[in-house]
N, C-alpha and C. Protein backbone atom coordinates (compact mmCIF):
# COMPACT_ATOMS: atom_id res chain seq x y z
N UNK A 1 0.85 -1.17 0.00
CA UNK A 1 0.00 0.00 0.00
C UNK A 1 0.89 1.24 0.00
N UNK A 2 0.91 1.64 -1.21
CA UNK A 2 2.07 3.18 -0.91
C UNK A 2 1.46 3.95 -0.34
N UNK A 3 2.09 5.03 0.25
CA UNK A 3 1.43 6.60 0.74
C UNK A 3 2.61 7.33 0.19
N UNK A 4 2.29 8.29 -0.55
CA UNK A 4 3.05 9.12 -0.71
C UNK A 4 3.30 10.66 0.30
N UNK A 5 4.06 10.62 1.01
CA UNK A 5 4.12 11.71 1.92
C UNK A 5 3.65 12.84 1.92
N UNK A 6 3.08 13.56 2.97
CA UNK A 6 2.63 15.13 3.44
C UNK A 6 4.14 15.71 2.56
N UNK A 7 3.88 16.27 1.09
CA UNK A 7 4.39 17.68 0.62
C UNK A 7 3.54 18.89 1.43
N UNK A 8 4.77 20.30 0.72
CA UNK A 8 4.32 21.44 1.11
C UNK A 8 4.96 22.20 -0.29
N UNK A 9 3.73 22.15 -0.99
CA UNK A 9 4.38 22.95 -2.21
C UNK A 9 4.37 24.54 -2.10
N UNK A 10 3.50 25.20 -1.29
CA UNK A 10 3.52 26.41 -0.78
C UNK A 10 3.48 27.06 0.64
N UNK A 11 4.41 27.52 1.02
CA UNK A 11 4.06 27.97 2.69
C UNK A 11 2.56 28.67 3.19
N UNK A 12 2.11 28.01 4.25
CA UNK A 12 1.28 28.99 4.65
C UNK A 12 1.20 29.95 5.39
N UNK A 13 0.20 30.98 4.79
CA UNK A 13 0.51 32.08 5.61
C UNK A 13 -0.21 31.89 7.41
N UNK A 14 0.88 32.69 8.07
CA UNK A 14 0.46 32.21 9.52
C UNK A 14 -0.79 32.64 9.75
N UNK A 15 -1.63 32.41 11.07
CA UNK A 15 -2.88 32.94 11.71
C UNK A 15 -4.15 32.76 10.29
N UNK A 16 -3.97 31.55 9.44
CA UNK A 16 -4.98 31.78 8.57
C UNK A 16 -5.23 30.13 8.65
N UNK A 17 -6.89 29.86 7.98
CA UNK A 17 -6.99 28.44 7.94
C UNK A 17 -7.05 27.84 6.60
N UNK A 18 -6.68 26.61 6.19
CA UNK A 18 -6.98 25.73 5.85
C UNK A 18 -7.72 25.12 4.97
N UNK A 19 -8.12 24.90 3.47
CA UNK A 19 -9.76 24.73 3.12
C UNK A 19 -8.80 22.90 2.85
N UNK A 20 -9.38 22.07 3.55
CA UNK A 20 -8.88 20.74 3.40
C UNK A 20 -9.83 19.70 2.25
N UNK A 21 -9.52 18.89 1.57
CA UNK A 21 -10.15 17.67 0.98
C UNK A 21 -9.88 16.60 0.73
N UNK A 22 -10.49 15.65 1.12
CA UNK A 22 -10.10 14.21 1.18
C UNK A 22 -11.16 13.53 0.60
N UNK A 23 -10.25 12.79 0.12
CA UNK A 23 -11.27 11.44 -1.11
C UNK A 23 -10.98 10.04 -1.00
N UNK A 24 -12.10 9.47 -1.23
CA UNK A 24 -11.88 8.18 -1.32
C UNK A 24 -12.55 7.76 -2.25
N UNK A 25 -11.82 6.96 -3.50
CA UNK A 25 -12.36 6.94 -4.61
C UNK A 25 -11.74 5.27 -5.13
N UNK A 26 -12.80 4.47 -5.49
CA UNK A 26 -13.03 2.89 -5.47
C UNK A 26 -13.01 2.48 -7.07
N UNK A 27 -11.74 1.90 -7.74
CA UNK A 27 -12.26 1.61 -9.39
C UNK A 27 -13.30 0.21 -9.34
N UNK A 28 -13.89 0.54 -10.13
CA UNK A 28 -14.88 -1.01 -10.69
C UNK A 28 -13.82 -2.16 -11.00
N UNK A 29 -13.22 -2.54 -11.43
CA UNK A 29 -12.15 -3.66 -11.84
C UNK A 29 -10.46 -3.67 -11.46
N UNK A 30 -10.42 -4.82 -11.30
CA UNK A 30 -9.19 -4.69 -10.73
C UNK A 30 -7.93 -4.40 -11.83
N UNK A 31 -8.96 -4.52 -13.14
CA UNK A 31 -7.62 -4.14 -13.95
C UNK A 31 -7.65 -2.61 -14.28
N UNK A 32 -8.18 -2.12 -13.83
CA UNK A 32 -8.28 -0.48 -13.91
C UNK A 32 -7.36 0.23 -13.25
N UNK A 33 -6.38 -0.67 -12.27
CA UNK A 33 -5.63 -0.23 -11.20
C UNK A 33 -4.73 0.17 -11.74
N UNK A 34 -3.67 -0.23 -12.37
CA UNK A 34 -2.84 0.57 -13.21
C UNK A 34 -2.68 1.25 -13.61
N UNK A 35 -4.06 1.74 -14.53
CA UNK A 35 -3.76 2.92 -15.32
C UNK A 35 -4.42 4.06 -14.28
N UNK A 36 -4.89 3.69 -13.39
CA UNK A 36 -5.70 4.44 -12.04
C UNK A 36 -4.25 5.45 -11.28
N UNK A 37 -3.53 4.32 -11.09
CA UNK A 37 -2.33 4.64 -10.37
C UNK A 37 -1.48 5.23 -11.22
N UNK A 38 -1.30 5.22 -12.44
CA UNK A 38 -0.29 5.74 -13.29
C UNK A 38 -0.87 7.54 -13.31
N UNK A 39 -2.10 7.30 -13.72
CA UNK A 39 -2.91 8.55 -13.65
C UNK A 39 -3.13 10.11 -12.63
N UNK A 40 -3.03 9.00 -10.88
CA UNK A 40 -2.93 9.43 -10.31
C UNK A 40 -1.12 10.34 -9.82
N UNK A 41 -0.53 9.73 -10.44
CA UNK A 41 0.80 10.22 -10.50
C UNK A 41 1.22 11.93 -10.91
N UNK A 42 0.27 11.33 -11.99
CA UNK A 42 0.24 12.61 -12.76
C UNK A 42 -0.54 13.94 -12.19
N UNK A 43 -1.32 13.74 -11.38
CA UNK A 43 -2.34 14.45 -10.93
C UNK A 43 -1.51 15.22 -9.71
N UNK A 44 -0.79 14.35 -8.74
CA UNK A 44 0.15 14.69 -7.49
C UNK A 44 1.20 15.04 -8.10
N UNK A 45 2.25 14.85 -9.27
CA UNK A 45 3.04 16.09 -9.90
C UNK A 45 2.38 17.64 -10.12
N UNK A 46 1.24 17.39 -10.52
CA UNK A 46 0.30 18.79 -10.70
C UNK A 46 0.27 19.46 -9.59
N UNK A 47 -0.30 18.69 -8.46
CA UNK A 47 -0.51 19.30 -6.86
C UNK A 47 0.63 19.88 -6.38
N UNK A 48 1.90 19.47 -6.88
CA UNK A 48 2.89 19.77 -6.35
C UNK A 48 3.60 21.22 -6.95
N UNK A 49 2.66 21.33 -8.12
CA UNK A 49 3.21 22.88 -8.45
C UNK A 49 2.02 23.94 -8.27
N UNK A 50 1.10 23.62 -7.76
CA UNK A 50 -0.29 24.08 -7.96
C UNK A 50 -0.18 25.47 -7.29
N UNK A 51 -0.57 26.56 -7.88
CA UNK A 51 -0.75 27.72 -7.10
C UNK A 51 -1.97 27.85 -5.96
N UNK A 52 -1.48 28.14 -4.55
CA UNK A 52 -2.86 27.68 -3.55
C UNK A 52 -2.37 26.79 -2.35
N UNK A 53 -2.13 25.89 -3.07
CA UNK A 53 -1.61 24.08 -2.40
C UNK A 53 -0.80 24.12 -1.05
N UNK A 54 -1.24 23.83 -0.35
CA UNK A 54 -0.35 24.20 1.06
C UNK A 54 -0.06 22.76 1.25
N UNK A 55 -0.12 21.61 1.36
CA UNK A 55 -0.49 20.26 1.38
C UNK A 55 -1.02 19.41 0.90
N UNK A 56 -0.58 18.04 0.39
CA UNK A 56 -1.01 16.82 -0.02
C UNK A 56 -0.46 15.55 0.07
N UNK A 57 -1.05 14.41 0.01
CA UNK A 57 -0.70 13.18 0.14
C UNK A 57 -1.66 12.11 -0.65
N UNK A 58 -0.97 11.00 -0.92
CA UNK A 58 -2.18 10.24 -1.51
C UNK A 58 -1.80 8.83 -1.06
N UNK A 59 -2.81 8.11 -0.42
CA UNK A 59 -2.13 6.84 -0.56
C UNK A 59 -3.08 5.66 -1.47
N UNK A 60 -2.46 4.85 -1.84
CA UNK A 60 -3.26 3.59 -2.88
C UNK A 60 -3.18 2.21 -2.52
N UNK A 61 -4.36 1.91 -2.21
CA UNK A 61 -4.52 0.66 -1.64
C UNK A 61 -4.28 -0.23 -2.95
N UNK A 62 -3.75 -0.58 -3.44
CA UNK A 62 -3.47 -1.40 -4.91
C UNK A 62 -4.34 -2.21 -5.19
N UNK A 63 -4.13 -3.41 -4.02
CA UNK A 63 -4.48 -4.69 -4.01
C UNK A 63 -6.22 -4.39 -4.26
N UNK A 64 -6.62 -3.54 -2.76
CA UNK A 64 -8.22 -3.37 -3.44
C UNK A 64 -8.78 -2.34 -4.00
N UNK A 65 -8.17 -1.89 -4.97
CA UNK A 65 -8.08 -0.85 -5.46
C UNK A 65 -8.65 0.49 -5.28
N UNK A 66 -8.41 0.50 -4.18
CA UNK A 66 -8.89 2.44 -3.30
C UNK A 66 -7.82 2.87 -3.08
N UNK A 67 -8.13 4.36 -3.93
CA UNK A 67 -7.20 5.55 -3.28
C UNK A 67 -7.98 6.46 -2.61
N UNK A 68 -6.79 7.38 -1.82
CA UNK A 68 -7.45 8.04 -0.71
C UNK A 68 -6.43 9.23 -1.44
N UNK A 69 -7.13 10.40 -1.42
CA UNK A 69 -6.12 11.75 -1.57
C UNK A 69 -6.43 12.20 -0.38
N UNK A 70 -5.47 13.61 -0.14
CA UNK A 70 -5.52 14.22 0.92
C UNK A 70 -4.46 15.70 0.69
N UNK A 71 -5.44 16.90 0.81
CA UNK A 71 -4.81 18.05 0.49
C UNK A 71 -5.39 19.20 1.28
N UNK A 72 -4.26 20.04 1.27
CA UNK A 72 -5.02 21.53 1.88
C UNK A 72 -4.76 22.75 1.12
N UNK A 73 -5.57 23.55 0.70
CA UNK A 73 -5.91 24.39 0.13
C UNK A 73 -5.92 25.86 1.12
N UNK A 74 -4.73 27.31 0.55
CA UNK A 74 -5.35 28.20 0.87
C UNK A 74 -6.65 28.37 0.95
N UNK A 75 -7.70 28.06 -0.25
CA UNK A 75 -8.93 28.43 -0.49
C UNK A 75 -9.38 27.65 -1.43
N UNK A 76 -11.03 27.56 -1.27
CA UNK A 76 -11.71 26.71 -1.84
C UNK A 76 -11.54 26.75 -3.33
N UNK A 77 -11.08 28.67 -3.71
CA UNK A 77 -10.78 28.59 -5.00
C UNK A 77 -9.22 28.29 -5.35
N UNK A 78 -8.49 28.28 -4.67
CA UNK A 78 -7.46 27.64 -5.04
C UNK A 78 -7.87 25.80 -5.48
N UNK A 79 -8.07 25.18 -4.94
CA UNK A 79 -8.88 23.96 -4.81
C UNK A 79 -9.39 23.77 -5.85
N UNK A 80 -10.17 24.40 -6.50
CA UNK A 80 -11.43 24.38 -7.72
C UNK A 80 -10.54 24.88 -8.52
N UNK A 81 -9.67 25.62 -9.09
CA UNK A 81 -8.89 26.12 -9.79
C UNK A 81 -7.76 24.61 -10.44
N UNK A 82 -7.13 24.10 -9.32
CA UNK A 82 -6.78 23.05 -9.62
C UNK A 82 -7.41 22.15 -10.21
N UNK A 83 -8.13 21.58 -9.57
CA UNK A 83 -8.93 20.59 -10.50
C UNK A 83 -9.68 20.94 -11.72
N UNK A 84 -10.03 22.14 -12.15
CA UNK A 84 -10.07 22.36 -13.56
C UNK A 84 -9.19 22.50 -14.28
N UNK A 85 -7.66 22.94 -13.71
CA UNK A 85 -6.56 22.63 -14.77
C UNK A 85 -5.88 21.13 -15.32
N UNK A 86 -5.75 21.66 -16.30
CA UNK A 86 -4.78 20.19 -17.10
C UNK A 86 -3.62 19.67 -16.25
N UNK A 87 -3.14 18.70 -15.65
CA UNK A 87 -3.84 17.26 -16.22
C UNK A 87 -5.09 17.22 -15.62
N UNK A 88 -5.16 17.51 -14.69
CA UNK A 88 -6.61 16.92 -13.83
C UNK A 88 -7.60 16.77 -14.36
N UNK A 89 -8.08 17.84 -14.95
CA UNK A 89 -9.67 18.11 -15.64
C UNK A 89 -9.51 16.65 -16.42
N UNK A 90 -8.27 16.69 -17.28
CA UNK A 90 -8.79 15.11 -18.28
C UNK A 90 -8.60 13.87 -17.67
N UNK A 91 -8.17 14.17 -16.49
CA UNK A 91 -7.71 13.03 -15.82
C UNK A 91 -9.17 12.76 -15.50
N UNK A 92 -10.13 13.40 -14.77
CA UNK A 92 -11.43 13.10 -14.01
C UNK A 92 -12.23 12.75 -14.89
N UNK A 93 -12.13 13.12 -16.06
CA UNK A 93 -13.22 12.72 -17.28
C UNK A 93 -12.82 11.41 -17.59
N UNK A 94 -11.02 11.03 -18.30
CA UNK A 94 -11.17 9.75 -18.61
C UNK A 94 -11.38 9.09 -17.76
N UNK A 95 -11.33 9.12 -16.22
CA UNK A 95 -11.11 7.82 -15.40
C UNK A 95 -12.79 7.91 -15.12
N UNK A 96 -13.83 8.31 -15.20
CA UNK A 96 -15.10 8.74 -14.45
C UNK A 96 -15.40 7.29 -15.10
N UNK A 97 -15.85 6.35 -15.78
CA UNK A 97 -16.39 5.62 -16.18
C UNK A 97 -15.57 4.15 -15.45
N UNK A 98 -14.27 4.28 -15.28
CA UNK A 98 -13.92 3.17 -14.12
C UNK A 98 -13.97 3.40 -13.13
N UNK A 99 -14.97 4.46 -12.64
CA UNK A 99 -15.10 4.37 -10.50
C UNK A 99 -16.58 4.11 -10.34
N UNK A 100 -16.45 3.10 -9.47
CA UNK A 100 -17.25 2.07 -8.60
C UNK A 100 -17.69 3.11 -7.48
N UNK A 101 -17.02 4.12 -6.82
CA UNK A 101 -17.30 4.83 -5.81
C UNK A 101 -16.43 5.59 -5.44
N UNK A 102 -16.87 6.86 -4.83
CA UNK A 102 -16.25 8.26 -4.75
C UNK A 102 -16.81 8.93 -3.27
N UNK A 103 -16.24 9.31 -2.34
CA UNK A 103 -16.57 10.38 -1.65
C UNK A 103 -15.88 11.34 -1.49
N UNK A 104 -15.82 12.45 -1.30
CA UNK A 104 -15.37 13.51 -1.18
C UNK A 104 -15.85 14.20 0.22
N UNK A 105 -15.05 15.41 0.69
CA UNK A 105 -15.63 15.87 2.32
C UNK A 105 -14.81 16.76 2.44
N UNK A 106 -14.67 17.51 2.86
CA UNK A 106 -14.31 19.48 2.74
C UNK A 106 -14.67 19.55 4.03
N UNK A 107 -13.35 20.70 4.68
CA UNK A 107 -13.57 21.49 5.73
C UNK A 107 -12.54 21.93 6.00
N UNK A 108 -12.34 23.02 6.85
CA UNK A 108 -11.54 23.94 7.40
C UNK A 108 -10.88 23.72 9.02
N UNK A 109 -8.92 24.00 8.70
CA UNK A 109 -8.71 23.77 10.09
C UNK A 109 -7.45 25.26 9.67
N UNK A 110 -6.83 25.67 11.02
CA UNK A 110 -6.03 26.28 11.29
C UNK A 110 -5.19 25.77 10.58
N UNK A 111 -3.98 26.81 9.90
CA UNK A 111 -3.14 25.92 8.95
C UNK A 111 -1.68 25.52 10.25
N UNK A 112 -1.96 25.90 11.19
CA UNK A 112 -0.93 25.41 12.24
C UNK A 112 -1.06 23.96 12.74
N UNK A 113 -2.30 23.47 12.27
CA UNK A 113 -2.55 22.29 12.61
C UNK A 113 -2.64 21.18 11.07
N UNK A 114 -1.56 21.66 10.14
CA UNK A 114 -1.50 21.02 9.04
C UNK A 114 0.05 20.26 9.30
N UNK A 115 0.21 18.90 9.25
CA UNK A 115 -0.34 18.42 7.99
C UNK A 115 -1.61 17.53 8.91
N UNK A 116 -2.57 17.08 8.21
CA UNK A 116 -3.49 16.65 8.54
C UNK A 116 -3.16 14.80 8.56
N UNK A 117 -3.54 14.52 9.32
CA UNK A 117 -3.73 13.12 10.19
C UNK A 117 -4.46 12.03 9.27
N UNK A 118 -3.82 10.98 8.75
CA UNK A 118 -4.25 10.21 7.72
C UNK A 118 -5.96 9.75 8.41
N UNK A 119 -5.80 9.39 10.10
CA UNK A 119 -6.87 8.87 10.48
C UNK A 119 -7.61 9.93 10.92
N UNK A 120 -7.48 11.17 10.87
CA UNK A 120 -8.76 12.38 11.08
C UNK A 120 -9.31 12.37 9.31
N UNK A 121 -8.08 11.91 8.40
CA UNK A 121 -8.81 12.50 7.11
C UNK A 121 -9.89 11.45 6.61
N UNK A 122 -9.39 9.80 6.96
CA UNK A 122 -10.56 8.78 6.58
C UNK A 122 -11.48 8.86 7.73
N UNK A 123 -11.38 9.43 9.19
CA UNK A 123 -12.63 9.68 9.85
C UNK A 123 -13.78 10.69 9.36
N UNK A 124 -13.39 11.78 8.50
CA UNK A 124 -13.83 12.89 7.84
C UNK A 124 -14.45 12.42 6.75
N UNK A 125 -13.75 11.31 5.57
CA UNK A 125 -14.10 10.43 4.59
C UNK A 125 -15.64 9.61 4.96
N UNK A 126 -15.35 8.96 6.18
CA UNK A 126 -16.53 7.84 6.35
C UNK A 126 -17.74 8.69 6.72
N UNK A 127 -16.87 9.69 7.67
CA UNK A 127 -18.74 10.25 8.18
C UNK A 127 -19.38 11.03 7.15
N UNK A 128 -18.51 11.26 5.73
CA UNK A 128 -19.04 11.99 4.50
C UNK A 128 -19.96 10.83 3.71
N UNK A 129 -19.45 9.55 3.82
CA UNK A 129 -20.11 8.52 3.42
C UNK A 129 -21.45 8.34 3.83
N UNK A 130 -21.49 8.10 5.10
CA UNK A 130 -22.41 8.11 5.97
C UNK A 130 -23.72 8.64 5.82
N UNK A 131 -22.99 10.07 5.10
CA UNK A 131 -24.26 11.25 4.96
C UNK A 131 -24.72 10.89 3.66
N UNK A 132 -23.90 10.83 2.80
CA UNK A 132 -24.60 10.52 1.16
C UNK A 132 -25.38 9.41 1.21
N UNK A 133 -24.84 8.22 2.04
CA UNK A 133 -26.05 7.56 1.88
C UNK A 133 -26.84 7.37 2.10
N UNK A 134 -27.05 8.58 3.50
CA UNK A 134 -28.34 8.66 4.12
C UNK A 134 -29.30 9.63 3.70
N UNK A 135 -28.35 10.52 2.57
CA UNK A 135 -29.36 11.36 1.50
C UNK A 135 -29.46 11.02 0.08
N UNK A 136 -29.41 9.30 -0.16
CA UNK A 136 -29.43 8.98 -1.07
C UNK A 136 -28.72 9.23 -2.32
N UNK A 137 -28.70 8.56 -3.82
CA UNK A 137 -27.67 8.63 -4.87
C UNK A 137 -27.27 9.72 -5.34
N UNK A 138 -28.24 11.00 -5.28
CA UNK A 138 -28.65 12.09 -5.62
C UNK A 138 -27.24 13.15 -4.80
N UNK A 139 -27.35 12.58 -3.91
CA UNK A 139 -26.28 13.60 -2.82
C UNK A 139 -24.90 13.32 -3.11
N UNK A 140 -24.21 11.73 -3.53
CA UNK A 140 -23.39 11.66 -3.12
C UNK A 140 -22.48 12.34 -4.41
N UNK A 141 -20.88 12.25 -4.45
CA UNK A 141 -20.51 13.26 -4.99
C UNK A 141 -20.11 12.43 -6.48
């Protein structure tokens, strides 16, 4: 199971918080994993130059093929900015048809309390789960 380590592609500025996001995102087949993981490579070179980006990590469960990202964002538009730039944007389109399941979950901490905690970020993950499926297909992300 790799994890690729808490980077800091940009300092943060002190006395300010945080816009954090964590994913957990499931391919349909196990042969999707490869090009899942190759993909995702590409996406965390991006993060790593990203204007915004205070933090990220990703780790990939291989074997059952879940990855988990994990990043912090000056701002939500820093955040959204990224993921509409290249690679990402084509990255999310080609891979959308091999994921089995996705959550996503957003929130804000002091950036003094970054880097963020693999097990606060999948506790943040599940109880996001939790909620989509308790507001049905419609909600989840």
């Amino acid at each position: 199971m790799p994890t690729l380590p808490w980077v800091k592609p940009n300092p943060a500025r002190p006395d300010t918080s945080a816009f954090v996001m964590a994913s957990r995102l499931e391919v349909r087949s196990k042969k999707d994993v490869p090009r899942f993981f190759l993909k995702s490579l590409s996406a965390w070179g991006q993060v790593r130059k990203a204007p915004g980006a205070l933090g990220a990590s990703l780790e990939a469960q291989l074997i059952g093929g879940v990855f988990y990202t994990l990043s912090a964002w000056e701002s939500r538009d820093a955040l959204y900015a990224y993921a509409r730039a290249e690679p990402h944007k084509s990255i999310m389109i080609g891979l959308r048809a091999t994921m089995r399941d996705s959550t996503f979950t957003f929130w804000e901490v002091p950036v003094e309390q970054l880097p963020i905690d693999w097990k606060d970020a999948k506790r943040h993950i599940e109880e996001q789960a939790r909620k989509d499926a308790a507001n049905g297909p419609r909600a989840a992300h």
